[in-house]
C-alpha atoms as a PDB file:
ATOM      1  CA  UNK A   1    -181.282 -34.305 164.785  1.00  0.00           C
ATOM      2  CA  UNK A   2    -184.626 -35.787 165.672  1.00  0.00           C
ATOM      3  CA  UNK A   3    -185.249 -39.600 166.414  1.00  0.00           C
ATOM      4  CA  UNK A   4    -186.818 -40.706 163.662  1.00  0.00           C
ATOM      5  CA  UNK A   5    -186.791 -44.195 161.811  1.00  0.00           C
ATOM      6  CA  UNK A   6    -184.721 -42.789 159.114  1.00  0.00           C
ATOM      7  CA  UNK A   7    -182.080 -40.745 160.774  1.00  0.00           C
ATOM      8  CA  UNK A   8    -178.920 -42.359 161.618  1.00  0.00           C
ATOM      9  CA  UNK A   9    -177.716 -42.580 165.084  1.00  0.00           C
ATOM     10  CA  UNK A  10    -174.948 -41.037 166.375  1.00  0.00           C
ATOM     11  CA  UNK A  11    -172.414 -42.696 168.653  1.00  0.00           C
ATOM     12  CA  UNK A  12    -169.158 -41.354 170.379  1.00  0.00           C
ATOM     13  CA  UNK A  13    -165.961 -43.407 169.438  1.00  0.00           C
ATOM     14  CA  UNK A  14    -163.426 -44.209 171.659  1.00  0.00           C
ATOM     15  CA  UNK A  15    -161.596 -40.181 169.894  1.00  0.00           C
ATOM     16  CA  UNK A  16    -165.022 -38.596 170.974  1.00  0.00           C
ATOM     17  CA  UNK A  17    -166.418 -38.421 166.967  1.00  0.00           C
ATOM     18  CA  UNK A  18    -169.108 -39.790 165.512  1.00  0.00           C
ATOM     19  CA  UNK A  19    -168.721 -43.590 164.815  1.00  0.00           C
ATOM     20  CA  UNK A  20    -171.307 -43.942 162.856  1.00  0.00           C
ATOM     21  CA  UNK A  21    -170.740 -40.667 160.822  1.00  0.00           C
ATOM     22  CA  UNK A  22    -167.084 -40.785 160.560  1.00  0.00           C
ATOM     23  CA  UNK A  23    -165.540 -40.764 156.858  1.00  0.00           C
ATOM     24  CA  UNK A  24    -164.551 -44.054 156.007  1.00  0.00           C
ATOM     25  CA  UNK A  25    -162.555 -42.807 152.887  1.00  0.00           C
ATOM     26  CA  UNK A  26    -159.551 -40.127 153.085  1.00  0.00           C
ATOM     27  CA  UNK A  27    -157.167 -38.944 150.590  1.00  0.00           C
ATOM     28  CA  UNK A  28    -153.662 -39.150 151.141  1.00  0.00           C
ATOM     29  CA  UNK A  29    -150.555 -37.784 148.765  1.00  0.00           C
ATOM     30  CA  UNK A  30    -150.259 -41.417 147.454  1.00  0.00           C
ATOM     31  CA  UNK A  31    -154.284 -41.607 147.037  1.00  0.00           C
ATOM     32  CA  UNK A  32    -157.124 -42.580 148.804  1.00  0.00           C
ATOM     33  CA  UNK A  33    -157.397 -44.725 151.623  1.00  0.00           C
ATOM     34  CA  UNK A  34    -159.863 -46.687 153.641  1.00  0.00           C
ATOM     35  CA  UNK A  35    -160.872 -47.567 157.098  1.00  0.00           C
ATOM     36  CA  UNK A  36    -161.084 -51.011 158.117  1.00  0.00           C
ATOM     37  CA  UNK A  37    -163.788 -51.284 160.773  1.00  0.00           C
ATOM     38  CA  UNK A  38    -162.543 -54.236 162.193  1.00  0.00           C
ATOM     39  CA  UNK A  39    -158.734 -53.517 162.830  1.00  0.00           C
ATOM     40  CA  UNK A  40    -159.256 -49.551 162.759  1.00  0.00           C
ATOM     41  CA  UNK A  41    -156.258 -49.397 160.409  1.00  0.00           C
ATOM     42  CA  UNK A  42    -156.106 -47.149 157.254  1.00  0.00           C
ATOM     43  CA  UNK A  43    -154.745 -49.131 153.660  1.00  0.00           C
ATOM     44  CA  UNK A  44    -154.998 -47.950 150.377  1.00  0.00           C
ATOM     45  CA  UNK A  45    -158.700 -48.204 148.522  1.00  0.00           C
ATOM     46  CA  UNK A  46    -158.051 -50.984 146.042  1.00  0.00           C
ATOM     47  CA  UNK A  47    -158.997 -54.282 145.449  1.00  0.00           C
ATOM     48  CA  UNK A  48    -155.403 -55.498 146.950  1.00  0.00           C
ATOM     49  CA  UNK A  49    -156.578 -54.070 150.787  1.00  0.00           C
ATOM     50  CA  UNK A  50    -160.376 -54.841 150.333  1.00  0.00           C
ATOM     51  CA  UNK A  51    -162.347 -57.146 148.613  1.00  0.00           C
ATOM     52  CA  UNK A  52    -164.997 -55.858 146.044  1.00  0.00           C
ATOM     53  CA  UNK A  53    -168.708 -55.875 148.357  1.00  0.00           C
ATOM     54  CA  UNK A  54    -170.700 -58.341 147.784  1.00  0.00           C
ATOM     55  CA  UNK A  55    -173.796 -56.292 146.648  1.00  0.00           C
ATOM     56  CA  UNK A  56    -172.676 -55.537 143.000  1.00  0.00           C
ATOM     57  CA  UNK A  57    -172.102 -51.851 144.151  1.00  0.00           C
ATOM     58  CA  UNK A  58    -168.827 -51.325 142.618  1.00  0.00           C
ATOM     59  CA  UNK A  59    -168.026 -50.329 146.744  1.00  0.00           C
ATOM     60  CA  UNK A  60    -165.111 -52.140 148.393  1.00  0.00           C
ATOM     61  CA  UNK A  61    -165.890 -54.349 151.658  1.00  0.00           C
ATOM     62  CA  UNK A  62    -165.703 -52.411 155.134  1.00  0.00           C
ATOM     63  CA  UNK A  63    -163.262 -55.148 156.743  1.00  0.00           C
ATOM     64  CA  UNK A  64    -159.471 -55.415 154.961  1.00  0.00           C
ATOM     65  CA  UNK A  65    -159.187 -58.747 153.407  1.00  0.00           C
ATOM     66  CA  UNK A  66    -156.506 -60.012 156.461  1.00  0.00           C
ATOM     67  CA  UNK A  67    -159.390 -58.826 159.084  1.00  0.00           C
ATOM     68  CA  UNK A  68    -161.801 -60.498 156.102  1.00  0.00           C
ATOM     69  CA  UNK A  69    -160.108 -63.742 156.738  1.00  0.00           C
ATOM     70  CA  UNK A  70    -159.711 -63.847 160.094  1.00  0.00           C
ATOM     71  CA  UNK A  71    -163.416 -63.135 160.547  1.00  0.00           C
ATOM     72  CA  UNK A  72    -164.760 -65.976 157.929  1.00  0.00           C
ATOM     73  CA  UNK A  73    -162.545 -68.318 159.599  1.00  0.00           C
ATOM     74  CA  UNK A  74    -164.155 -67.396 162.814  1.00  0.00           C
ATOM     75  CA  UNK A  75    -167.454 -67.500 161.701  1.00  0.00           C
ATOM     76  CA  UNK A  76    -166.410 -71.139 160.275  1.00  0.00           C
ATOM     77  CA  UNK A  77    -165.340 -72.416 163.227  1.00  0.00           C
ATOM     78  CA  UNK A  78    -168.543 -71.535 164.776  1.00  0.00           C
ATOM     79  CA  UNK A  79    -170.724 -73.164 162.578  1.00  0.00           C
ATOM     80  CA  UNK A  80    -168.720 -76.381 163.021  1.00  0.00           C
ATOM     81  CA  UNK A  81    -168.318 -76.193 166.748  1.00  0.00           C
ATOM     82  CA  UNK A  82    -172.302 -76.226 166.833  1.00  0.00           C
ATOM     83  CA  UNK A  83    -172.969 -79.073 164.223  1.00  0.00           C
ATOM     84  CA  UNK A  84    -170.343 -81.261 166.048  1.00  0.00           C
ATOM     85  CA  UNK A  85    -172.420 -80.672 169.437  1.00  0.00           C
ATOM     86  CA  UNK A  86    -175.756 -81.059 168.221  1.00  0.00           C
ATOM     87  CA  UNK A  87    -174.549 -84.157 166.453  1.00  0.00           C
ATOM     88  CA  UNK A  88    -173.264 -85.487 169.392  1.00  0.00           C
ATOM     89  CA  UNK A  89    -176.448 -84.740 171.056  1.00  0.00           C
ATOM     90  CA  UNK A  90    -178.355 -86.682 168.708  1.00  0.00           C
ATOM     91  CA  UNK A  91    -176.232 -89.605 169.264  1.00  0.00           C
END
């Protein structure tokens, strides 16, 4: 694989595979499942486990809606811990 702008890079996971390149999707004898990225846990590929994506793809989101949650309401808290300090710097 050569190092162009259009390949994908490969990186080694923590199990030695290709992160990047890993399936995300597996089928089991109940159906198929999915990978959350986040939590590294497999749940079933519906719109119960994962939120639809955001795109209009008809794909399902790469985190599971608990790690979905979790992550907006970190990203919320963020935003407000840095408009209450600038605020307070402008006063």
């Amino acid at each position: 694989m050569t190092n162009s702008p259009m390949a994908p890079t490969e990186t080694a996971g923590p199990s030695g595979e290709s992160s990047r390149l890993a399936p995300k999707l597996r089928m089991t004898e109940y159906g198929p499942e999915k990978l959350c990225t986040r939590c590294n846990e497999w749940w079933p590929a519906d719109e119960e486990f994962f939120a639809p994506d955001a795109q209009g793809s008809g794909q399902l989101f790469h985190y599971c809606r608990a790690c979905r949650v979790e992550w907006q309401r970190s990203q919320r808290d963020k935003k407000r811990a840095a408009t209450a300090g600038a605020m307070e710097k402008a006063a």
